[in-house]
Protein backbone atom coordinates (compact mmCIF):
# COMPACT_ATOMS: atom_id res chain seq x y z
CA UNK A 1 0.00 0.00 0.00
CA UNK A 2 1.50 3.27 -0.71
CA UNK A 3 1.83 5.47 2.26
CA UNK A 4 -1.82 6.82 3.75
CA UNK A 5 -3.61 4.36 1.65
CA UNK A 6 -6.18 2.53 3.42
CA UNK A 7 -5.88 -1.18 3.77
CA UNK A 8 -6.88 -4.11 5.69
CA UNK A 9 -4.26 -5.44 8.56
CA UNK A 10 -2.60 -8.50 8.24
CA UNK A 11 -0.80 -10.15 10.76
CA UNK A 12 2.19 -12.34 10.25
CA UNK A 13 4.97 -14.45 11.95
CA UNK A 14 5.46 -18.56 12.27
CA UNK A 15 3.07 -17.93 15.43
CA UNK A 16 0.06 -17.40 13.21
CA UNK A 17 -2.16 -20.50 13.58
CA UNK A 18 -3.01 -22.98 11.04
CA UNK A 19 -6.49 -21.79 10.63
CA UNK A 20 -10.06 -22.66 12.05
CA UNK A 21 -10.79 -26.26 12.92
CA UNK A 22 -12.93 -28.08 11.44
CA UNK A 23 -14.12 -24.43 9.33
CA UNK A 24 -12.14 -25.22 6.37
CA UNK A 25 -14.42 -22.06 4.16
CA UNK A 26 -13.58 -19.60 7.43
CA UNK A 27 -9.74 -20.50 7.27
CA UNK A 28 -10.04 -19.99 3.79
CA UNK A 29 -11.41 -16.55 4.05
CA UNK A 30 -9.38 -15.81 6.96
CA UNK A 31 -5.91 -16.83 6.25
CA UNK A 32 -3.56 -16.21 2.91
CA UNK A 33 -0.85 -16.47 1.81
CA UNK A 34 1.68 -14.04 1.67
CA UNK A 35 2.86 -11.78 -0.99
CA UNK A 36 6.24 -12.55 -0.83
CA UNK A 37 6.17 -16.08 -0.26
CA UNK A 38 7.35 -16.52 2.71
CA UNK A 39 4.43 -17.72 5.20
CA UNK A 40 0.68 -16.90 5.78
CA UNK A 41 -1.30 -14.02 6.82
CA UNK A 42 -4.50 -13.87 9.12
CA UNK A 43 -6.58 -11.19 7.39
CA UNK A 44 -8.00 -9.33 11.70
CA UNK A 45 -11.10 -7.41 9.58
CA UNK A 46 -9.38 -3.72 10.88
CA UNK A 47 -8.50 -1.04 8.56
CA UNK A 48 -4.94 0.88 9.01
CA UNK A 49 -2.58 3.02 7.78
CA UNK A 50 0.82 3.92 7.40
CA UNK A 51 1.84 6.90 8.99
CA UNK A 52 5.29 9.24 7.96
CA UNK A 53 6.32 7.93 11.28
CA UNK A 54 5.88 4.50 10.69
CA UNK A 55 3.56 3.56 13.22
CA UNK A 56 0.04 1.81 11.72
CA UNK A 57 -3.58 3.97 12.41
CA UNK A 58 -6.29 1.95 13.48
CA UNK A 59 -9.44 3.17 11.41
CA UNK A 60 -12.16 0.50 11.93
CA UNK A 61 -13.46 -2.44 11.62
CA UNK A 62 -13.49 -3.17 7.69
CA UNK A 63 -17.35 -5.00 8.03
CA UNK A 64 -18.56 -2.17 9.87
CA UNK A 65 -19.23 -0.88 6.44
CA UNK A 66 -21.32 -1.42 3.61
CA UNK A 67 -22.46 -0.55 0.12
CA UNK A 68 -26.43 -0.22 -0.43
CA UNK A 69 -27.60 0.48 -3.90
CA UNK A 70 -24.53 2.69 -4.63
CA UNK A 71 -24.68 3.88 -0.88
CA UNK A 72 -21.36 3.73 1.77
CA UNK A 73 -23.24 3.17 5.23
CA UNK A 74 -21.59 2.93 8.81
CA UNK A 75 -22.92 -0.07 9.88
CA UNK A 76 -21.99 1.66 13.78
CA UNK A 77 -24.06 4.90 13.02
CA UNK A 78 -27.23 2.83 12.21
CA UNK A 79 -26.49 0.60 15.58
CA UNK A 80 -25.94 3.26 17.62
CA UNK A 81 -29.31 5.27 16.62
CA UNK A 82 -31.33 1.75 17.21
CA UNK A 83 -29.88 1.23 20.32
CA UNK A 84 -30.63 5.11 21.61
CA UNK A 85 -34.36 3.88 21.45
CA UNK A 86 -35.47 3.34 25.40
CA UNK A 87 -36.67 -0.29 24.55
CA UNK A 88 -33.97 -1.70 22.58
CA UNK A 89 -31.64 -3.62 24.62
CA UNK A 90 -29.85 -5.52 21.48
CA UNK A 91 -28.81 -4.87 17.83
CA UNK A 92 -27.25 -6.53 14.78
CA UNK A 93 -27.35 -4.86 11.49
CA UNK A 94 -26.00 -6.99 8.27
CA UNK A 95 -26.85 -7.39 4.62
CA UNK A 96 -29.96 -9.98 2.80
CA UNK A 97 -30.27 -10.39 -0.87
CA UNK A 98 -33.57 -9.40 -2.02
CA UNK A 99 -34.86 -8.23 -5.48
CA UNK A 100 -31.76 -8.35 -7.39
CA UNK A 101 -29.88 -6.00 -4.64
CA UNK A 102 -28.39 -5.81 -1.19
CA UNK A 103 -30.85 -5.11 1.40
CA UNK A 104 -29.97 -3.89 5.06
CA UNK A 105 -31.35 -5.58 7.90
CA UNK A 106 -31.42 -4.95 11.38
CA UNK A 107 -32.13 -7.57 14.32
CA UNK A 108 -32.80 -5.70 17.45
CA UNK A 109 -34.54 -7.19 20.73
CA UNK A 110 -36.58 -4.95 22.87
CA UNK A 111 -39.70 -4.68 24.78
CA UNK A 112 -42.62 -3.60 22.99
CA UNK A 113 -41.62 -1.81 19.93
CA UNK A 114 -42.87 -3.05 16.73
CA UNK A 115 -40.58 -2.83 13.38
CA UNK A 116 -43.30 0.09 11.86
CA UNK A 117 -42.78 1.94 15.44
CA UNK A 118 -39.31 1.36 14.97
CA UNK A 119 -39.01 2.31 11.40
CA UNK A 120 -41.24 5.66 11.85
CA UNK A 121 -38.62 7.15 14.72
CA UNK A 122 -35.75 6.18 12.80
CA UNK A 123 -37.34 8.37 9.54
CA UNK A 124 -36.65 11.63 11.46
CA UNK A 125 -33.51 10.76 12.29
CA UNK A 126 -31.37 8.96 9.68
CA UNK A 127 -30.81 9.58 5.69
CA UNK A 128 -33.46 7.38 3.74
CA UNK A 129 -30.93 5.07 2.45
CA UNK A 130 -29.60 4.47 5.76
CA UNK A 131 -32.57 3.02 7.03
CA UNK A 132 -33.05 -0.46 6.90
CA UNK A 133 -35.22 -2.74 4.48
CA UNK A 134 -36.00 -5.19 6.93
CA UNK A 135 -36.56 -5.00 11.24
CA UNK A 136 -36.45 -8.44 12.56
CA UNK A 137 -37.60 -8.84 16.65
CA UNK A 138 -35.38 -11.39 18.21
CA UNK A 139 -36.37 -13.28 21.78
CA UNK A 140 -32.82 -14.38 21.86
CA UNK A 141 -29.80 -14.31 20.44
CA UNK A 142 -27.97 -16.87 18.83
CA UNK A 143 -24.27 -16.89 20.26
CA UNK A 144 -21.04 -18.72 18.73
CA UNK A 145 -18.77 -20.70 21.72
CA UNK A 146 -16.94 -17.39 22.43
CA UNK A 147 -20.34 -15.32 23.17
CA UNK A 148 -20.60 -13.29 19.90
CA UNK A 149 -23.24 -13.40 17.87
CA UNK A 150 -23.85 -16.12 15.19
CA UNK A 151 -25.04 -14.39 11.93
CA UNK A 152 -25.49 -17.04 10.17
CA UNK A 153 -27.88 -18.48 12.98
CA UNK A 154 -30.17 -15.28 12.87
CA UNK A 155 -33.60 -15.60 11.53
CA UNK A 156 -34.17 -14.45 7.59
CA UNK A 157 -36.14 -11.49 7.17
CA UNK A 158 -40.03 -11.70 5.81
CA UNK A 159 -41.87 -9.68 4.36
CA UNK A 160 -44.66 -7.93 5.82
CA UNK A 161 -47.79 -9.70 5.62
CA UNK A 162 -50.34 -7.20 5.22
CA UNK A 163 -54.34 -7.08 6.26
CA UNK A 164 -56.65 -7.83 3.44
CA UNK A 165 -58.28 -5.09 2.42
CA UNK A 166 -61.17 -3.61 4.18
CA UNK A 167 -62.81 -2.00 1.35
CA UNK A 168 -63.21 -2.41 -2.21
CA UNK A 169 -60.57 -0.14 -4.07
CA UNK A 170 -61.22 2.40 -7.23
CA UNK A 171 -59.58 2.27 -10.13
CA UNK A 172 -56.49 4.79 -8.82
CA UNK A 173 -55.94 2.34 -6.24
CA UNK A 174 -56.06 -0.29 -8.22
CA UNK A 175 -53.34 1.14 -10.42
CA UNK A 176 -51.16 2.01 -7.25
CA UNK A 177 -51.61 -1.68 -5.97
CA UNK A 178 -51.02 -3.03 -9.78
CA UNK A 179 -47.75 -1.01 -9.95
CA UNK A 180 -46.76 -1.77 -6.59
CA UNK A 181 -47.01 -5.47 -6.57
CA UNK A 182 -44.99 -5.39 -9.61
CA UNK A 183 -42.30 -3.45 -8.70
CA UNK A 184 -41.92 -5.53 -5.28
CA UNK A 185 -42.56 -8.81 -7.14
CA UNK A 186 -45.58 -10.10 -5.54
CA UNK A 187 -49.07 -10.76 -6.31
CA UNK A 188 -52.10 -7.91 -6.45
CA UNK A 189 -53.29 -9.18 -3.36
CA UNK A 190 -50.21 -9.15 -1.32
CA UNK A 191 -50.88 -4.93 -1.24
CA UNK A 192 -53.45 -4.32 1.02
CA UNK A 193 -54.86 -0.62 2.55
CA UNK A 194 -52.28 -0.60 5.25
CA UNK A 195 -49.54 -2.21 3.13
CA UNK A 196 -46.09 -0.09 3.97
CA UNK A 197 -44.06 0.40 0.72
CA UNK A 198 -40.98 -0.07 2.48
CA UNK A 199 -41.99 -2.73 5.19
CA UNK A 200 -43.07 -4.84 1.82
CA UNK A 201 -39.56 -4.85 1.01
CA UNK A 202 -39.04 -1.82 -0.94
CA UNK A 203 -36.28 0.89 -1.35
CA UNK A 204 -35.56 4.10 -2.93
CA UNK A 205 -34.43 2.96 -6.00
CA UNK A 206 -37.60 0.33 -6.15
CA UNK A 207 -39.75 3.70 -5.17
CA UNK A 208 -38.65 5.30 -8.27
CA UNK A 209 -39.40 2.42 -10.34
CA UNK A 210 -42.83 2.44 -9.10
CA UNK A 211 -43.90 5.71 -9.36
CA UNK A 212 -42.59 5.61 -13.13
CA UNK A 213 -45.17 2.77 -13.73
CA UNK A 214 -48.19 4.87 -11.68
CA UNK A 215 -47.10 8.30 -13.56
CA UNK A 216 -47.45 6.12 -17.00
CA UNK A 217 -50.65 4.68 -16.33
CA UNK A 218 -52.27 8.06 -14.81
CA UNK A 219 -50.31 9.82 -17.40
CA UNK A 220 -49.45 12.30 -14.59
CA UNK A 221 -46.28 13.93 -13.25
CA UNK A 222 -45.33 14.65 -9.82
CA UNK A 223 -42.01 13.90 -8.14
CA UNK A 224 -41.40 10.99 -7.24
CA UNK A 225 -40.67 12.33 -3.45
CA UNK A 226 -44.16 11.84 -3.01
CA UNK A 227 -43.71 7.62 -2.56
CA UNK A 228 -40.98 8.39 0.34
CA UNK A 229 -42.63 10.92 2.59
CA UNK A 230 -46.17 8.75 2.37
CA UNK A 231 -45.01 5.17 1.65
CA UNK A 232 -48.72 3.60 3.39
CA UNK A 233 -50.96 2.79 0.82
CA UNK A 234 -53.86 4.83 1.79
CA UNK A 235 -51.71 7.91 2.79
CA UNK A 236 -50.26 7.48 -0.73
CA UNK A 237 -53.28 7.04 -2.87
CA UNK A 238 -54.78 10.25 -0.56
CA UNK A 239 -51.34 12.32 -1.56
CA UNK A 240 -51.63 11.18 -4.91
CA UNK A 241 -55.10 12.35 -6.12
CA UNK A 242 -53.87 15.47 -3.95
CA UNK A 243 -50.95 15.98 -6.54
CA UNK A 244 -52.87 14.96 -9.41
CA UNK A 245 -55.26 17.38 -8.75
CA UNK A 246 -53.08 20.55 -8.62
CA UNK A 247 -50.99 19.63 -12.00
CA UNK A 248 -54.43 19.34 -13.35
CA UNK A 249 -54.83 23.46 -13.08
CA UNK A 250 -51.34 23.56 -14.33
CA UNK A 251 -50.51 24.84 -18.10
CA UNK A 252 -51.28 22.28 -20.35
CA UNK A 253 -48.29 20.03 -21.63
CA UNK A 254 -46.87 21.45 -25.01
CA UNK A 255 -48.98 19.19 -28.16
CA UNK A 256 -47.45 18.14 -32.00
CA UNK A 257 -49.99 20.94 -34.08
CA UNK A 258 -49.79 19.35 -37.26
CA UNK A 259 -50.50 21.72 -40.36
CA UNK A 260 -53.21 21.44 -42.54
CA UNK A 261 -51.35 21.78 -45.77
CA UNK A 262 -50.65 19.35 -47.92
CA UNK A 263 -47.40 21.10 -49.27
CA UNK A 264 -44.88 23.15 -48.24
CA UNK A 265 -42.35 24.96 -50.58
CA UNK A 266 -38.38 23.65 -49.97
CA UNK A 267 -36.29 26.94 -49.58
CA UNK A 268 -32.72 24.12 -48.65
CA UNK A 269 -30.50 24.46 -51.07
CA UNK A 270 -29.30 21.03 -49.91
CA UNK A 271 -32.27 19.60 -50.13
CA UNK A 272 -33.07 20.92 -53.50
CA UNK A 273 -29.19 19.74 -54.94
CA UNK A 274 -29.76 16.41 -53.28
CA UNK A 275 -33.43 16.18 -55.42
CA UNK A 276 -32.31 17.21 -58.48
CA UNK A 277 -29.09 14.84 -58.40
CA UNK A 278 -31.67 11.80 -57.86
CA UNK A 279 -33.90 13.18 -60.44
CA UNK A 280 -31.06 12.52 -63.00
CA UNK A 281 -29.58 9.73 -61.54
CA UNK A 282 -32.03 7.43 -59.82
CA UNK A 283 -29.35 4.74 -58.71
CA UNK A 284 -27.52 8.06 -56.84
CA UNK A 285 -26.46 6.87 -52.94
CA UNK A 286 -24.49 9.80 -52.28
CA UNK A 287 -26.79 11.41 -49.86
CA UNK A 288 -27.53 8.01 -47.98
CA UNK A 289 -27.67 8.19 -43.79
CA UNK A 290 -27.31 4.68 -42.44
CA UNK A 291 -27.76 5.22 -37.98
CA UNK A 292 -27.04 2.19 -35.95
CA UNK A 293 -28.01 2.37 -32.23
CA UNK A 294 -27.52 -0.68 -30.20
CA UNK A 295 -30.11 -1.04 -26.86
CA UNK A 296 -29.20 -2.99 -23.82
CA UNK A 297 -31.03 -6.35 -23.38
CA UNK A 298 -33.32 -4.70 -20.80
CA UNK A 299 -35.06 -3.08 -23.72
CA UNK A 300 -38.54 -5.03 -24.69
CA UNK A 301 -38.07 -5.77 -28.81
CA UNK A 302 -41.71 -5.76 -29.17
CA UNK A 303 -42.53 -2.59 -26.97
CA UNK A 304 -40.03 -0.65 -28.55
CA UNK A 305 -40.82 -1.92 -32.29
CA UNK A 306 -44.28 -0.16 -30.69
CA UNK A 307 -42.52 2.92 -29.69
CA UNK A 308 -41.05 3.62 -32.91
CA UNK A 309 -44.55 2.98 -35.23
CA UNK A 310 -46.30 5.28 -32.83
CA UNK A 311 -43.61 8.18 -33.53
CA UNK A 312 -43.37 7.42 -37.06
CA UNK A 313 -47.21 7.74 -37.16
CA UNK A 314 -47.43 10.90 -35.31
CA UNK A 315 -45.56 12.69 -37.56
CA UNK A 316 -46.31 13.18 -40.97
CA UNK A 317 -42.96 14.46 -42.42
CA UNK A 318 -42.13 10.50 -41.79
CA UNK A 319 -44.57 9.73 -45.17
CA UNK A 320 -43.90 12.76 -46.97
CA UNK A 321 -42.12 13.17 -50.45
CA UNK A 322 -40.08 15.71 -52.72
CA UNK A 323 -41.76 16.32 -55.88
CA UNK A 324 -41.47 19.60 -58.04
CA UNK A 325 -44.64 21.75 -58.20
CA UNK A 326 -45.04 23.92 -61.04
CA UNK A 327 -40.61 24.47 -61.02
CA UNK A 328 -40.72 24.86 -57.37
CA UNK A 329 -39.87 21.48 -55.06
CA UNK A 330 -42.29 20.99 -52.48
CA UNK A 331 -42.33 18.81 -49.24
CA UNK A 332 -45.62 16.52 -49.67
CA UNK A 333 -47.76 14.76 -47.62
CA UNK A 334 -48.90 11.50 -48.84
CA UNK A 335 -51.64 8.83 -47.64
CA UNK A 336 -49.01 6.26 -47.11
CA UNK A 337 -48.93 4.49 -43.58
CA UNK A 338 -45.73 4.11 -42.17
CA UNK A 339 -44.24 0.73 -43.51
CA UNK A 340 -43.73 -2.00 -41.07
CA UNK A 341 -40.84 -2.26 -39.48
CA UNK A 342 -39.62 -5.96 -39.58
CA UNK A 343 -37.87 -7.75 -36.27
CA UNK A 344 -35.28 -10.37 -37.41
CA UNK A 345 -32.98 -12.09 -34.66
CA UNK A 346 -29.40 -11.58 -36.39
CA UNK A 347 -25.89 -11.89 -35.79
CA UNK A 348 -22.86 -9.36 -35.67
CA UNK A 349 -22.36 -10.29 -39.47
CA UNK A 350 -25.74 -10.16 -40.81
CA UNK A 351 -26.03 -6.70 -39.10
CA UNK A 352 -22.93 -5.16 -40.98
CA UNK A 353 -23.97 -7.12 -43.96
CA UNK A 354 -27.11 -5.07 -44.09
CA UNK A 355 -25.95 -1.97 -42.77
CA UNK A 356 -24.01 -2.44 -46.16
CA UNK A 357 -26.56 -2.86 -48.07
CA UNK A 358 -28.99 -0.08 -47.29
CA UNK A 359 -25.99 2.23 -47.98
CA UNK A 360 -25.60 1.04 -51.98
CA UNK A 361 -29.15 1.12 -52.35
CA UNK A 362 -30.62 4.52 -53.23
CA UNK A 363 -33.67 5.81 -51.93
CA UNK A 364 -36.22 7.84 -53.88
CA UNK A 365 -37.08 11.35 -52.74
CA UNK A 366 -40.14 10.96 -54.94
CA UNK A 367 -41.31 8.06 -53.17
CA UNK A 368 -42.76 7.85 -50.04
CA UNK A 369 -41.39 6.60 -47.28
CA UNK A 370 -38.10 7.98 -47.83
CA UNK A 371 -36.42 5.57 -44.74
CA UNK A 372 -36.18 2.54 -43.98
CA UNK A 373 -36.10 1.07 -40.36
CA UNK A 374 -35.30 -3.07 -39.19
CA UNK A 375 -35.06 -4.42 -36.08
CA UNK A 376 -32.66 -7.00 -35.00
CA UNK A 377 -32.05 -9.08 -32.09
CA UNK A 378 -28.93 -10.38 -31.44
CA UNK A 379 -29.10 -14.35 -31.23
């Protein structure tokens, strides 16, 4: 490590033990070999050092901290705030995979206090991504043979099992409980009236994801704030129509006005070189545009091939034409639909192969449409 670079300590020496016995996967986490060949190291867990001096800082314990969705959290700072509460006599915070992340989880034992009692005090006083997924109640703790705590022995966080609900829901809390279920991965009925967006499981970045799926099927816009500072179901749907009913006196969102003519002069003098080229020349490719844009595999083929007809539709310049009007070229509109836009699974090769080909073959001005589009999935 270069000097004031953080590292892990390592201790050394012939009096470093073999390892763990009979914990062959611990020893093996636990105890390395060294870099210069000479002997093992037990990897203590502390972070250090080097000072100018020479002597070694002690700067923590190295599991004492962990990465959340892009977040650094002190494992000690979230302790410490849980153990403040009067009723907490016990806490263990550590990690749980859940929904394709890494989810924080705290044990605690106490007398009393409920995980949403719990969870409310510790939203006025710790950062939202600080706060844990999951708060599991423990009657006792599990203990290794030298009286710490055995992680591995704790109970696994569930989800909340919410109330059925007490009342049939309208069709904006439907839609909330549609979007919601999806976003946490469970069924319709697992939401309920009380449900707690984060008690179910859910997170900030999951939050955002949610709201983008209610603001799509409302077709509304408010920030997406509103999910974390009401995250119950009814206080949600409540703050909700709230929202949706001041952007409703807001100024309307800007609209496409399409014009009613059917022609429009061409003043380009590009445009009008690149006409009268192909007018004399109709095998002419000099003017070809060939785009490739490459989508991640998280992109739906079919909902995009959806995307792209509904913009080529909307717009009519997409089936419009050059022709020459009385010695004056004019933009056209035409009755042509947009032409279908084909989805082929391909291969690296086929791709440049066509790529290729659409830039030796001309294209017509005079003939609507004057692109062509294709699909491809990569096999």
């Amino acid at each position: 490590m270069p000097l004031g670079g953080i590292g892990e300590i390592c201790i050394g020496r012939p009096s470093v033990a073999r390892g763990y016995l009979r914990r062959e996967e611990l020893t093996a986490q636990k105890f390395i070999d060294s870099a210069d060949g000479e002997g093992r190291l037990y990897r203590c867990g502390d972070l250090g050092r080097f000072l100018p001096n020479g002597e070694i800082e002690f700067l923590g314990r190295n599991d004492f901290q962990v990465k959340v969705r892009g977040y650094r959290i002190e494992i000690a700072e979230v302790e410490q705030t849980i153990a403040s509460q009067p009723e907490v006599d016990g806490v263990c915070i550590g990690t749980h995979a859940h929904q394709g992340s890494v989810a924080l989880v705290a044990w605690y034992s106490g007398r009393g206090l409920s995980p949403a009692e719990l969870r409310g005090r510790l939203e006025t006083q710790l950062a939202a991504y600080t706060i844990p997924a999951f708060f599991v109640p423990v009657d006792a703790w599990p203990l290794t043979l030298n009286g710490k705590i055995d992680r591995p022995r704790l109970p696994a966080p569930a989800l909340a099992v919410p109330k059925p609900a007490a009342r049939e829901l309208d069709a904006l809390e439907c839609i909330v409980r549609s979007a919601w279920a999806r976003t946490l991965g469970t069924a319709d009925e697992a939401i309920g009236t009380a449900s707690h967006f984060f008690e179910a499981g859910g997170h900030s970045r999951l939050a955002t994801q949610a709201w983008a799926r209610i603001g799509a099927a409302l077709s509304v816009s408010v920030k997406p704030a509103l999910l974390l500072t009401h995250p119950r179901f009814d206080d949600f749907c409540r703050a909700l129509r709230s929202a949706a009913a001041s952007a409703a006196d807001a100024l309307p969102p800007l609209t496409h006005a399409v014009s009613a003519a059917e022609s429009v002069p061409v003043k380009s003098g590009i445009v009008q070189a690149m006409h009268h080229r192909a007018s004399f020349d109709r095998s002419d490719n000099t003017y070809n545009i060939v785009v490739r844009v490459d989508f991640s595999r998280e992109v739906h083929p079919l909902e995009l091939h959806a995307a792209l007809r509904r913009v080529f539709a909307r717009d009519p310049l997409f089936a419009s034409t050059l022709a020459d009007v009385g010695g004056e070229l004019h933009l056209m509109r035409t009755a042509t639909d947009a032409p279908l836009i084909r989805i082929e699974s391909a291969t690296q090769a086929s791709i440049h192969a066509q790529l290729e080909a659409w830039r030796a073959a001309p294209i017509a001005p005079d003939e609507a449409p004057c692109w062509r589009a294709l699909a491809a999935r990569y096999r």
